[in-house]
PDB file of N, CA and C in Angstrom:
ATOM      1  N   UNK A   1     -52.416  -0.523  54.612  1.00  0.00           N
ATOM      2  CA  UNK A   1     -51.660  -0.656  55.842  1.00  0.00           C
ATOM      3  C   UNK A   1     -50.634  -1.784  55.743  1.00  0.00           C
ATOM      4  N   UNK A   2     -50.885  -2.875  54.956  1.00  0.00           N
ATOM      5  CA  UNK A   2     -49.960  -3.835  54.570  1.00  0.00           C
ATOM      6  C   UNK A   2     -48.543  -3.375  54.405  1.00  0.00           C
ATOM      7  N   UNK A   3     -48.783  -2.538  52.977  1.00  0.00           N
ATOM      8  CA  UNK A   3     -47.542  -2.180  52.766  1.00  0.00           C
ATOM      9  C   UNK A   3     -46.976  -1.816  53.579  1.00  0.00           C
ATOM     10  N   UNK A   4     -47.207  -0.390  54.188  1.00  0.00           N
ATOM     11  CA  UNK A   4     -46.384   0.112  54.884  1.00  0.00           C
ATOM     12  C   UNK A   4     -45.949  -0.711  56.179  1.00  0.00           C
ATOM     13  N   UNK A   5     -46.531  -1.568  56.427  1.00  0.00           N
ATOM     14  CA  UNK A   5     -45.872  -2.570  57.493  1.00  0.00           C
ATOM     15  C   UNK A   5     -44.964  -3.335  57.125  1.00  0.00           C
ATOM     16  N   UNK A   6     -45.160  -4.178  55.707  1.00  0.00           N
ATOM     17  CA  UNK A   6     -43.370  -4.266  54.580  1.00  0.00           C
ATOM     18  C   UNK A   6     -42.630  -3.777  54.272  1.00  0.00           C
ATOM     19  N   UNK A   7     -42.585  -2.183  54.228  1.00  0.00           N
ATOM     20  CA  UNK A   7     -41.982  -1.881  54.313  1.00  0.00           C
ATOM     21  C   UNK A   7     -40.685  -1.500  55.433  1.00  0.00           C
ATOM     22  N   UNK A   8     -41.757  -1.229  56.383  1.00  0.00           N
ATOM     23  CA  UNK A   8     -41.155  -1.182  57.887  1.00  0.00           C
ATOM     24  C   UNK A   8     -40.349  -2.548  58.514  1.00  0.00           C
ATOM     25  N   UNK A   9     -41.025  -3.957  57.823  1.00  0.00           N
ATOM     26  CA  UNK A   9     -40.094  -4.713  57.971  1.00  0.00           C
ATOM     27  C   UNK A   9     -38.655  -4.817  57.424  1.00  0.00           C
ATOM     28  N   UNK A  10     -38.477  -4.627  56.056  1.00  0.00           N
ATOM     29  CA  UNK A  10     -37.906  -4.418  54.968  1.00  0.00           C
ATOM     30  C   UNK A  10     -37.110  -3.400  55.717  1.00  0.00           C
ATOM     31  N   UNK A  11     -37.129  -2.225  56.412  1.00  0.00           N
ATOM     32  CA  UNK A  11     -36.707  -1.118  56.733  1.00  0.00           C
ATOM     33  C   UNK A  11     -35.289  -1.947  58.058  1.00  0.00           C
ATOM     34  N   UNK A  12     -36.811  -2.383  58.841  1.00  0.00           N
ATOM     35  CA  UNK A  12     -35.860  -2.980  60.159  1.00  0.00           C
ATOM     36  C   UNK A  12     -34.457  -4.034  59.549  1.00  0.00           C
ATOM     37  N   UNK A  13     -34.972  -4.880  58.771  1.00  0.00           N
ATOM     38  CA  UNK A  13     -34.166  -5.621  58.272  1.00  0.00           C
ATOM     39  C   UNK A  13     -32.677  -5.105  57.684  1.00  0.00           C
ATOM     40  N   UNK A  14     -33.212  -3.946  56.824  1.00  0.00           N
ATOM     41  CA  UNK A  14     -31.809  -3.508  56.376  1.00  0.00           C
ATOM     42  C   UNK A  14     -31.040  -2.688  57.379  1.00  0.00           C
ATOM     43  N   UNK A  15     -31.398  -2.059  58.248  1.00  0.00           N
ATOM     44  CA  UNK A  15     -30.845  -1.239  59.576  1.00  0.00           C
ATOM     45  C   UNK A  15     -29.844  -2.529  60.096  1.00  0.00           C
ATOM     46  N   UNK A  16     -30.141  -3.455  60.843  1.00  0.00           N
ATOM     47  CA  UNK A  16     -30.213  -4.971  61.037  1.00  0.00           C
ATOM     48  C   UNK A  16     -28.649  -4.840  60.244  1.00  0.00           C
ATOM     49  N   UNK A  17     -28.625  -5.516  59.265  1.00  0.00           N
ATOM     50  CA  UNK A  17     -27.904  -6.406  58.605  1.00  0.00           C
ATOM     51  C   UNK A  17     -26.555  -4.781  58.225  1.00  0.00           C
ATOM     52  N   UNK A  18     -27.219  -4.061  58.214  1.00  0.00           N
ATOM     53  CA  UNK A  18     -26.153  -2.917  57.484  1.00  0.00           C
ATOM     54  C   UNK A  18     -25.043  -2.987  58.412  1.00  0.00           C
ATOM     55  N   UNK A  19     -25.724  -3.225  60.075  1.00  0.00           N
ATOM     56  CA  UNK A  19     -25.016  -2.548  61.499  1.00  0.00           C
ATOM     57  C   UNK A  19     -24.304  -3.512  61.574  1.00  0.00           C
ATOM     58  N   UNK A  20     -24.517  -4.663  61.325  1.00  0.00           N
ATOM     59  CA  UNK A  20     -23.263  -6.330  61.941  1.00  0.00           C
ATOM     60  C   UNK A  20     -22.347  -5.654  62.087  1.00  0.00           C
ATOM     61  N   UNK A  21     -21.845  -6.020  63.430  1.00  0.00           N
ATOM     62  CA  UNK A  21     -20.821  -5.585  63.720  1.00  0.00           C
ATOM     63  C   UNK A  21     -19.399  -6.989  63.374  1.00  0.00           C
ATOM     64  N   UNK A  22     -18.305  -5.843  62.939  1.00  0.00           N
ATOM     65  CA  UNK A  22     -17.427  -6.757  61.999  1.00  0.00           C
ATOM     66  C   UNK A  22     -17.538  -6.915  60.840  1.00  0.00           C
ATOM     67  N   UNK A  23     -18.353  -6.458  60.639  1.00  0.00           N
ATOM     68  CA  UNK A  23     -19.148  -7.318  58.667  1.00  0.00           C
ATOM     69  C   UNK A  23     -18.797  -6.415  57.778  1.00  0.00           C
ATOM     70  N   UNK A  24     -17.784  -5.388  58.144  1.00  0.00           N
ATOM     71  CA  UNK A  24     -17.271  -4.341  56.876  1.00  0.00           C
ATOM     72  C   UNK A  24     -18.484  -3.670  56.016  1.00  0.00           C
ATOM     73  N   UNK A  25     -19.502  -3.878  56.385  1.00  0.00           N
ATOM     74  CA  UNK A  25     -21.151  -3.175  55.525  1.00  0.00           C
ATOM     75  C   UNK A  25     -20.971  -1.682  56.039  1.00  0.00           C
ATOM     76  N   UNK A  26     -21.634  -0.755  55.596  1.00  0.00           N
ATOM     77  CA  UNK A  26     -21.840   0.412  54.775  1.00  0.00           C
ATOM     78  C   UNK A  26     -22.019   1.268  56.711  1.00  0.00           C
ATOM     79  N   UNK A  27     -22.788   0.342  57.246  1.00  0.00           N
ATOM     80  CA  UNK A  27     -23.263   0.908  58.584  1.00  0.00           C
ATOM     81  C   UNK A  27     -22.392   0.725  59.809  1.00  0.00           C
ATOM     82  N   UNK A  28     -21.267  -0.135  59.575  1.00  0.00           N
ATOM     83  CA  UNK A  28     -20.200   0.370  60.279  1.00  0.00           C
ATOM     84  C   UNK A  28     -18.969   1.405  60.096  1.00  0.00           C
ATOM     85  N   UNK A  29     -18.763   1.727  58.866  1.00  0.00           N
ATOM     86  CA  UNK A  29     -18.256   2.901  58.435  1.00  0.00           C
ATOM     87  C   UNK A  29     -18.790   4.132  59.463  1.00  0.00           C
ATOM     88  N   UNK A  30     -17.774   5.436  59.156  1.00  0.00           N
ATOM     89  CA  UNK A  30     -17.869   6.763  59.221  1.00  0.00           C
ATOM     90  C   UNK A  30     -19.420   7.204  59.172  1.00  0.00           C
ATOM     91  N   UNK A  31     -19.370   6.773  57.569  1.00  0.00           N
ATOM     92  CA  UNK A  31     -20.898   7.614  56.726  1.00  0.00           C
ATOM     93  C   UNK A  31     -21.871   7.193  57.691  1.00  0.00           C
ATOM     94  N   UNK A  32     -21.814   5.338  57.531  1.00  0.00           N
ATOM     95  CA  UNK A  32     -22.939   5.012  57.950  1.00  0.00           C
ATOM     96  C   UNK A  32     -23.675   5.265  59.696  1.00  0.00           C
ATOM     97  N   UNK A  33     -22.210   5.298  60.550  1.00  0.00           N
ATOM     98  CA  UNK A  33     -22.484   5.873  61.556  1.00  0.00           C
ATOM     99  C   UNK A  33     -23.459   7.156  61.851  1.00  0.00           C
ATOM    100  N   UNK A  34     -22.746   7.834  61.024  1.00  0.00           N
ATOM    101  CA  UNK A  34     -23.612   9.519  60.676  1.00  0.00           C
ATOM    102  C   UNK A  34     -24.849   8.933  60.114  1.00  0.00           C
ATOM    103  N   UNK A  35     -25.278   8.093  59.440  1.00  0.00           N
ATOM    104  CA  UNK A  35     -26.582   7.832  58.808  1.00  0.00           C
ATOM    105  C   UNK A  35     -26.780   8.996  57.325  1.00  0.00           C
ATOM    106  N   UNK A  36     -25.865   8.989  57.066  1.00  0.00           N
ATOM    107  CA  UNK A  36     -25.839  10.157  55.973  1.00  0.00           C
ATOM    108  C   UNK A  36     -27.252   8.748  54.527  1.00  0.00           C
ATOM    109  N   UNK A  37     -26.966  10.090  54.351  1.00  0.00           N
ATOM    110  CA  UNK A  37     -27.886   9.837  52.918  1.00  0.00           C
ATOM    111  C   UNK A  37     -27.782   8.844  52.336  1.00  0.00           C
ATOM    112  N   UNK A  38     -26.054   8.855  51.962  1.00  0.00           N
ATOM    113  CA  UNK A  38     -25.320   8.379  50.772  1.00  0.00           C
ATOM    114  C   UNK A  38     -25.019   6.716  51.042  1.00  0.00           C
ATOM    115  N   UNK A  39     -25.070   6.964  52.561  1.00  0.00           N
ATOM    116  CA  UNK A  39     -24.786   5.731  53.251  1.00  0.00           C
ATOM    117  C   UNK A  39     -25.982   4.866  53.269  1.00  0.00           C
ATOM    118  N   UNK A  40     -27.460   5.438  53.685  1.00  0.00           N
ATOM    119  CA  UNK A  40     -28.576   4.684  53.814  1.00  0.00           C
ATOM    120  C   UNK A  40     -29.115   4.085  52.613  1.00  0.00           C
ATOM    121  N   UNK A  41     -28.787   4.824  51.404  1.00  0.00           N
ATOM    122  CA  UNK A  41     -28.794   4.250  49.615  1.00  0.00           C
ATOM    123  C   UNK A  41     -27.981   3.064  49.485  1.00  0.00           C
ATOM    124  N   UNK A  42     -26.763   3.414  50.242  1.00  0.00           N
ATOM    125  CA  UNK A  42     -25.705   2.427  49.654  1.00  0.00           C
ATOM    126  C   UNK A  42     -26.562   0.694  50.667  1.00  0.00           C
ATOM    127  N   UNK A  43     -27.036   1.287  51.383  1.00  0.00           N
ATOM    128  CA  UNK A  43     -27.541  -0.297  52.503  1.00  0.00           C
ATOM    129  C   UNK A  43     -28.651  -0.765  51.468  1.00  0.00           C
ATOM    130  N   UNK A  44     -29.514   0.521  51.427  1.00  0.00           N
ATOM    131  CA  UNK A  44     -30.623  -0.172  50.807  1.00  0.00           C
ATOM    132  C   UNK A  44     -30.466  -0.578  49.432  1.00  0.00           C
ATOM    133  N   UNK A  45     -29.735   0.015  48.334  1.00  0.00           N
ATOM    134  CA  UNK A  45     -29.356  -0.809  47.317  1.00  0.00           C
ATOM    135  C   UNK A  45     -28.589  -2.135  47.576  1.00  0.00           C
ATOM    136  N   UNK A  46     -27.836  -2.621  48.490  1.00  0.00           N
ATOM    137  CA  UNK A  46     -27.219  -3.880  48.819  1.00  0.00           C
ATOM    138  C   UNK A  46     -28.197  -5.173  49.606  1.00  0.00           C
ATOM    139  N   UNK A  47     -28.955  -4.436  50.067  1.00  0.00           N
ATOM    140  CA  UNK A  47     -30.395  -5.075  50.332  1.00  0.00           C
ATOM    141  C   UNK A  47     -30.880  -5.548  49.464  1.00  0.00           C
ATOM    142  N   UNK A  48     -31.547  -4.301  48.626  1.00  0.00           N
ATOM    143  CA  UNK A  48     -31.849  -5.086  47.512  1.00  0.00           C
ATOM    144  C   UNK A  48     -31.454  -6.185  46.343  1.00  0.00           C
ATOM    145  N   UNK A  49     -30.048  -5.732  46.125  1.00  0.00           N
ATOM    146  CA  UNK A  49     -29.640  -6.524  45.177  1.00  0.00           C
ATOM    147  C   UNK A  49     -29.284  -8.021  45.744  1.00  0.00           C
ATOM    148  N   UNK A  50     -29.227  -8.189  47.139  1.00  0.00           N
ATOM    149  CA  UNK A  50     -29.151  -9.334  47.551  1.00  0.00           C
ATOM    150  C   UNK A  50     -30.202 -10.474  47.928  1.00  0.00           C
ATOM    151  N   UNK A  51     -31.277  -9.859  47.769  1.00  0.00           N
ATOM    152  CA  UNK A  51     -32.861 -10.595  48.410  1.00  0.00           C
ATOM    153  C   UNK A  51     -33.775 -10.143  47.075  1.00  0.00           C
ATOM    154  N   UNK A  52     -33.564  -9.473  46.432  1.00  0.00           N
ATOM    155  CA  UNK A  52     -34.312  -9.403  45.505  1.00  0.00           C
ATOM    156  C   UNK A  52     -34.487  -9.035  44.233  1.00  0.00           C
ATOM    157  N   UNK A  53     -32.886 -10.039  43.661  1.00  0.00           N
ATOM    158  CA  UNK A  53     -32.523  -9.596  42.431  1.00  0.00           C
ATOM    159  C   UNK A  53     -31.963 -11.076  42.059  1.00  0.00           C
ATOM    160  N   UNK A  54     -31.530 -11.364  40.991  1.00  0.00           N
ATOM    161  CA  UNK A  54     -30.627 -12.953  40.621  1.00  0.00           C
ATOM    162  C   UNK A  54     -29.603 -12.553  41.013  1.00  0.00           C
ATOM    163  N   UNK A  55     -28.832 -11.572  41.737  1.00  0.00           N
ATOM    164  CA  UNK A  55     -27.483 -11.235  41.828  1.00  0.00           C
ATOM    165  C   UNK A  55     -26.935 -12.555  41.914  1.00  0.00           C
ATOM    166  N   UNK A  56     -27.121 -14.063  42.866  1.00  0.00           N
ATOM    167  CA  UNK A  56     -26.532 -14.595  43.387  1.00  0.00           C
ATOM    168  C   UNK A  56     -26.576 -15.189  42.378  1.00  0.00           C
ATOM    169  N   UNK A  57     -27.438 -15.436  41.465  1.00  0.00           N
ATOM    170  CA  UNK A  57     -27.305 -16.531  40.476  1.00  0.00           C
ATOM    171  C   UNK A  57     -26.254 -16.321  40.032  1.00  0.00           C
ATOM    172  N   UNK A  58     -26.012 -14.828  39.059  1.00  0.00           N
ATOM    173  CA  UNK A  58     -24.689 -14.266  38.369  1.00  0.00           C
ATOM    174  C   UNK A  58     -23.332 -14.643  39.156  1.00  0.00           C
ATOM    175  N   UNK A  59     -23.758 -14.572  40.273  1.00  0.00           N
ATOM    176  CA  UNK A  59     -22.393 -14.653  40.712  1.00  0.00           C
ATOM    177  C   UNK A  59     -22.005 -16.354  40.995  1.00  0.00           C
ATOM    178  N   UNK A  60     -22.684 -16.951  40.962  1.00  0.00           N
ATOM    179  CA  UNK A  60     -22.399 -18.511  41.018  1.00  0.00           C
ATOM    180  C   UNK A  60     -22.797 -19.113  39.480  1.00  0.00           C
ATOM    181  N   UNK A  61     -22.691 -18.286  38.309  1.00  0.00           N
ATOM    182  CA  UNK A  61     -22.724 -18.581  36.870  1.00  0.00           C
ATOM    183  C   UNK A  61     -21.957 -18.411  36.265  1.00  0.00           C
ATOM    184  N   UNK A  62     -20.090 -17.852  37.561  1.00  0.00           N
ATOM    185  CA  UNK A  62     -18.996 -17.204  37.617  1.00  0.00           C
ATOM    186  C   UNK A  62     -18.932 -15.817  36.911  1.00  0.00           C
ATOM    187  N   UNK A  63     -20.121 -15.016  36.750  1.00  0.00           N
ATOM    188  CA  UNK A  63     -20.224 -13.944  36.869  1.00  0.00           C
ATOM    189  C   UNK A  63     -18.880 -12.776  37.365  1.00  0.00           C
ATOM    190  N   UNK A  64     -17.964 -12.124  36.779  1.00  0.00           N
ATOM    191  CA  UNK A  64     -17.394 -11.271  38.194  1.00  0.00           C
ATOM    192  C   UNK A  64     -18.873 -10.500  38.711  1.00  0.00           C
ATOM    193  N   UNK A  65     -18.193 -10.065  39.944  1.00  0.00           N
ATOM    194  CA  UNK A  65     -19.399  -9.261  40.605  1.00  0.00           C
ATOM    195  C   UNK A  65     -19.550  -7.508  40.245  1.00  0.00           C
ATOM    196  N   UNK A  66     -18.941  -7.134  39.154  1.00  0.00           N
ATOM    197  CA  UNK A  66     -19.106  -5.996  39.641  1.00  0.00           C
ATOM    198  C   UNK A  66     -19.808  -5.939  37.978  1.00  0.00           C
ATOM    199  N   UNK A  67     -19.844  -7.206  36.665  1.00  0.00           N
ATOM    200  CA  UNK A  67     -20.729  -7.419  36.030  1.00  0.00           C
ATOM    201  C   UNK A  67     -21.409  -7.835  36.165  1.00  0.00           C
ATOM    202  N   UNK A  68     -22.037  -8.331  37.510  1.00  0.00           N
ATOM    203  CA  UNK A  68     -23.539  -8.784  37.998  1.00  0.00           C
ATOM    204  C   UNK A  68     -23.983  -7.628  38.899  1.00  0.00           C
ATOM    205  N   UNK A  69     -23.491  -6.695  39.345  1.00  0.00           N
ATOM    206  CA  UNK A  69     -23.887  -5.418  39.875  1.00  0.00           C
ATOM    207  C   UNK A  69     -24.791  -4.457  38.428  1.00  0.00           C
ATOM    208  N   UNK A  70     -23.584  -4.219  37.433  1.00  0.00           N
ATOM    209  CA  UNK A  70     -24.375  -3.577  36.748  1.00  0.00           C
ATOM    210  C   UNK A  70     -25.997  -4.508  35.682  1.00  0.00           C
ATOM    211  N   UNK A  71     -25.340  -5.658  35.859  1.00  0.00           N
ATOM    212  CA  UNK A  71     -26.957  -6.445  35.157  1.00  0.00           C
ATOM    213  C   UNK A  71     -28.024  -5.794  35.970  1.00  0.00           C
ATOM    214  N   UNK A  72     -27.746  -6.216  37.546  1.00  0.00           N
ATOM    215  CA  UNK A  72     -29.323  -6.011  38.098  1.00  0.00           C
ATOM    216  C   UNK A  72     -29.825  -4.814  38.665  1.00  0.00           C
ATOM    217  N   UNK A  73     -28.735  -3.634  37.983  1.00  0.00           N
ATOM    218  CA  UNK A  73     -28.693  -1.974  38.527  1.00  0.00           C
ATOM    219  C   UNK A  73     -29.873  -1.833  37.971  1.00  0.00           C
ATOM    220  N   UNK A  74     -31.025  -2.110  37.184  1.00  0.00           N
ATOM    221  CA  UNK A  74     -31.602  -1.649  36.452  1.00  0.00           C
ATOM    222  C   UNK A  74     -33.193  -2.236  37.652  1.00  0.00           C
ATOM    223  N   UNK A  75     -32.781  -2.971  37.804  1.00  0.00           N
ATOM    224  CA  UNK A  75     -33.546  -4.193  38.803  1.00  0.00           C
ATOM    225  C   UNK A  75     -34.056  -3.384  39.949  1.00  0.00           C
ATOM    226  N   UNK A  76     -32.582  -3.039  40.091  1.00  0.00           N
ATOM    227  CA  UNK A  76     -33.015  -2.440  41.916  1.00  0.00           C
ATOM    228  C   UNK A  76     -33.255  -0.965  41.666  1.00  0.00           C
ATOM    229  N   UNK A  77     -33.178  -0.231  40.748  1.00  0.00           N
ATOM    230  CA  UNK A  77     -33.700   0.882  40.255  1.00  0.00           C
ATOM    231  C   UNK A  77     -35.364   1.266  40.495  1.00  0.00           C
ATOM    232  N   UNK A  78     -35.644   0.229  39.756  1.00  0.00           N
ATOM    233  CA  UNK A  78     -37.313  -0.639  39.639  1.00  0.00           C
ATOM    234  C   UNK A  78     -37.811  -0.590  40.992  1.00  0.00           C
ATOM    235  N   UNK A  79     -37.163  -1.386  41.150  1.00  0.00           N
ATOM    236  CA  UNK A  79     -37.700  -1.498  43.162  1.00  0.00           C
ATOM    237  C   UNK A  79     -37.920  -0.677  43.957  1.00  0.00           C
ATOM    238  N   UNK A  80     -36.960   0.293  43.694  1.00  0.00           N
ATOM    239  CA  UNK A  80     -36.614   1.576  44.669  1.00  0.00           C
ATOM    240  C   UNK A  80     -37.806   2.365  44.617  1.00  0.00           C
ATOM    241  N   UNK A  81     -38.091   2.811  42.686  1.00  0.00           N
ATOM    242  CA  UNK A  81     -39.107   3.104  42.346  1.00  0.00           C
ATOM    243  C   UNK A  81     -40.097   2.965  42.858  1.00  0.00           C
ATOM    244  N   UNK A  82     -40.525   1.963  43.176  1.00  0.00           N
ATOM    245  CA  UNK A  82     -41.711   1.252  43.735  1.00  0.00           C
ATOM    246  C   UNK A  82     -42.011   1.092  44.915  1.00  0.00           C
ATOM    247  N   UNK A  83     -40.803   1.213  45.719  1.00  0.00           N
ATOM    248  CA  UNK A  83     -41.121   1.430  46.744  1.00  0.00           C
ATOM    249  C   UNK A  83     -41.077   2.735  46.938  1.00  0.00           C
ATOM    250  N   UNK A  84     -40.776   3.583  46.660  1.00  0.00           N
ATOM    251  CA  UNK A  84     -41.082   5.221  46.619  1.00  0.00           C
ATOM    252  C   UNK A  84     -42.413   5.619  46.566  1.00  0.00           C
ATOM    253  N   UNK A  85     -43.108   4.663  45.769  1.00  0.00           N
ATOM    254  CA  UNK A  85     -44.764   4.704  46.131  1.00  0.00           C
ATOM    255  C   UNK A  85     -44.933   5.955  44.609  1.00  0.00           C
TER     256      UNK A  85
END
């Protein structure tokens, strides 16, 4: 029962942060309005890579970001996995 209550936090959280309004994220868009698929991947991979990946390290190790995207693609792959149960 744990989990699935982390997850559900984890869940609320990214709903949360996707919607900021102003914040140019995935959930003020078109897609994300619709709640399409493509859109709820794109939140929850940005979730992830932001809370639970070194992304930030890379990117303050002057990293560009879109070679610290693909380092920790493999990362949040993992995760997803896992949380897929």
């Amino acid at each position: 029962m744990v989990a699935a209550s982390g997850r559900l936090v984890q869940a609320s959280a990214i709903a949360k942060r996707a919607c900021e309004r102003s914040s140019g994220r995935i959930g003020r868009t078109e897609a994300g309005k619709d709640l399409s698929d493509q859109a709820v991947e794109l939140a929850v991979r940005a979730h992830i890579r932001h809370t639970h990946t070194p992304y930030h390290d890379y990117l303050m190790g002057g990293w560009d970001r879109y070679d610290a995207r693909d380092r920790v693609r493999p990362l949040i792959d993992e995760i997803l996995e896992r949380w897929a149960g």
